[in-house]
C-alpha atoms as a PDB file:
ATOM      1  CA  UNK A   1     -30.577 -21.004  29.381  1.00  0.00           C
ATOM      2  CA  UNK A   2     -28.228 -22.956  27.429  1.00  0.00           C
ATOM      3  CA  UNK A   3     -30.880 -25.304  26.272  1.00  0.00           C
ATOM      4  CA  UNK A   4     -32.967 -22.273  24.665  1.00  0.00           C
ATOM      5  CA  UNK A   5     -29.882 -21.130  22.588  1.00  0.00           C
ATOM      6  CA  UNK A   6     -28.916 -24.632  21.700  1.00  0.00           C
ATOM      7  CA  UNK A   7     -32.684 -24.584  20.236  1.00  0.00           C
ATOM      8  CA  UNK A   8     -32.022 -21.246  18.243  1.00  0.00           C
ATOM      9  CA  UNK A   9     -28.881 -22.917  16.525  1.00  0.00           C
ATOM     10  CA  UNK A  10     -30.688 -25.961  15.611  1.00  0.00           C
ATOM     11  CA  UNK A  11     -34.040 -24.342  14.611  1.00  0.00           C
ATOM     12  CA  UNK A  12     -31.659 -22.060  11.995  1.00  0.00           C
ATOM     13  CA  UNK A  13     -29.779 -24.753  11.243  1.00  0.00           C
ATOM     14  CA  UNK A  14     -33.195 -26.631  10.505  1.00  0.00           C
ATOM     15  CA  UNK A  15     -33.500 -23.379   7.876  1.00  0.00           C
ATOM     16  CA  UNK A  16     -30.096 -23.945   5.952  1.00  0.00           C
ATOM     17  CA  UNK A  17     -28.099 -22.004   7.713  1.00  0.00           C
ATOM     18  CA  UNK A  18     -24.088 -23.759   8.880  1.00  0.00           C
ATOM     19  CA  UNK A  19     -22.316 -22.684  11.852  1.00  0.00           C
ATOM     20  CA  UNK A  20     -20.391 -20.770   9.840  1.00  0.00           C
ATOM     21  CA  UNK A  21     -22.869 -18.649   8.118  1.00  0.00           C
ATOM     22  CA  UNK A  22     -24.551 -18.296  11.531  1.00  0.00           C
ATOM     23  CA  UNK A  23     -21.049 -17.169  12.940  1.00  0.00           C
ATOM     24  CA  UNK A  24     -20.343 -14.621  10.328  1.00  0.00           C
ATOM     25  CA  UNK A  25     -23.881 -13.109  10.438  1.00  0.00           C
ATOM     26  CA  UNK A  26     -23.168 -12.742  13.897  1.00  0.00           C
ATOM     27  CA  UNK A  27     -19.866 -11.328  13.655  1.00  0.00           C
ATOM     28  CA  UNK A  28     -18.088 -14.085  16.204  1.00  0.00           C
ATOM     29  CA  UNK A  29     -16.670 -17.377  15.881  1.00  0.00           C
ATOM     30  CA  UNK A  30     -17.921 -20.718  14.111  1.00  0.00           C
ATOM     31  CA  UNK A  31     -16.156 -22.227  17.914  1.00  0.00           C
ATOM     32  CA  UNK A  32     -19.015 -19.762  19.682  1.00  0.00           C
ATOM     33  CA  UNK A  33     -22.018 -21.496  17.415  1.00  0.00           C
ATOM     34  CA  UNK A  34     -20.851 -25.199  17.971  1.00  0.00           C
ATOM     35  CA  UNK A  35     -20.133 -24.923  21.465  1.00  0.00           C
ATOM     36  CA  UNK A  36     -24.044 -23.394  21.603  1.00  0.00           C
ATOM     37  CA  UNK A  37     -25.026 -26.118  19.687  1.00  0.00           C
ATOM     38  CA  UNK A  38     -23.715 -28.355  21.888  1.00  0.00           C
ATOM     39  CA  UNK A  39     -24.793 -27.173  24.469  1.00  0.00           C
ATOM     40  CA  UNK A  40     -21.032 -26.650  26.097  1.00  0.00           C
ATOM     41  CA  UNK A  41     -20.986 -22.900  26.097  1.00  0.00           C
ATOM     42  CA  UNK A  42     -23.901 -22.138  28.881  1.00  0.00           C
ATOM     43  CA  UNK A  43     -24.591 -18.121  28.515  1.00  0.00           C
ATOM     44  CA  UNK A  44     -23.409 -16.640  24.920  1.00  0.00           C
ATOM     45  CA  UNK A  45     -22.735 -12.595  25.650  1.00  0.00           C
ATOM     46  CA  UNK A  46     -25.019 -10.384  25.182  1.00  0.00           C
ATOM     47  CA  UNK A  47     -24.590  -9.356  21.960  1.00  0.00           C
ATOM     48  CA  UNK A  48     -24.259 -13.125  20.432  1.00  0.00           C
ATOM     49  CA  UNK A  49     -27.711 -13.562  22.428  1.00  0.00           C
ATOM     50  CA  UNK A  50     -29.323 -10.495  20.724  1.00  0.00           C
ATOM     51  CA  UNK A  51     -28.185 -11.026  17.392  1.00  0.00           C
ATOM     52  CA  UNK A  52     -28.943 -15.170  17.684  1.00  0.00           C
ATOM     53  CA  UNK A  53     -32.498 -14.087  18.889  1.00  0.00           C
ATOM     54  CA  UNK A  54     -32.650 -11.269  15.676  1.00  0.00           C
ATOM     55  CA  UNK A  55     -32.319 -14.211  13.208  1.00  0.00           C
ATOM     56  CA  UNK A  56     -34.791 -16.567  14.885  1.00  0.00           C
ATOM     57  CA  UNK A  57     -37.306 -13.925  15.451  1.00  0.00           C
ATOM     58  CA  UNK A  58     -36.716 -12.692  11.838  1.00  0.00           C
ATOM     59  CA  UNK A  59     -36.841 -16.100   9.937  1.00  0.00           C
ATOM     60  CA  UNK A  60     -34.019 -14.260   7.545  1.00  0.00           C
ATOM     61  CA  UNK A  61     -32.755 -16.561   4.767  1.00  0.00           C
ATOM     62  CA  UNK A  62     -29.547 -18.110   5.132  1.00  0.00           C
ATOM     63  CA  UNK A  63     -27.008 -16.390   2.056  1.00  0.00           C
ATOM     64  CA  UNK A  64     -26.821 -18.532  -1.091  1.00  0.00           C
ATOM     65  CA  UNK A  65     -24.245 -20.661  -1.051  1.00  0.00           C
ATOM     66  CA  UNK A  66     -21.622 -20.966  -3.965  1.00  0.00           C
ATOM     67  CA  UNK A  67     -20.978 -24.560  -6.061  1.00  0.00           C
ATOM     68  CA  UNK A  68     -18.041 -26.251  -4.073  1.00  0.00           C
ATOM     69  CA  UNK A  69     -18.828 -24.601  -1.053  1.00  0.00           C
END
């Protein structure tokens, strides 16, 4: 399963989205998005799963980012 998630994170990184962004939107860690990226972290919980799936199923926008950011 790991691979499939590490797929999500790239494919909405691939959209503009940054770990962090990801992470916020869903409300965990930018630690829990890089070690899915990775492929370290094996099974995200259930609700990082759902929420991951959400955003790659929904092909929401990543927010706009600020100047400096």
């Amino acid at each position: 399963m790991s691979m499939i998630f590490k797929n999500h994170i790239k494919t909405l990184m691939d959209r503009g989205w940054r770990q962090e962004q990801i992470a916020d939107h869903c409300r965990t860690c930018q630690s829990s998005i890089s070690g899915l990226h990775r492929g370290k972290t094996k099974e995200p919980r259930y609700t990082l799963a759902l929420a991951i799936l959400q955003m790659v199923e929904s092909e929401i926008t990543p927010p706009v980012r600020n100047a400096g950011e």
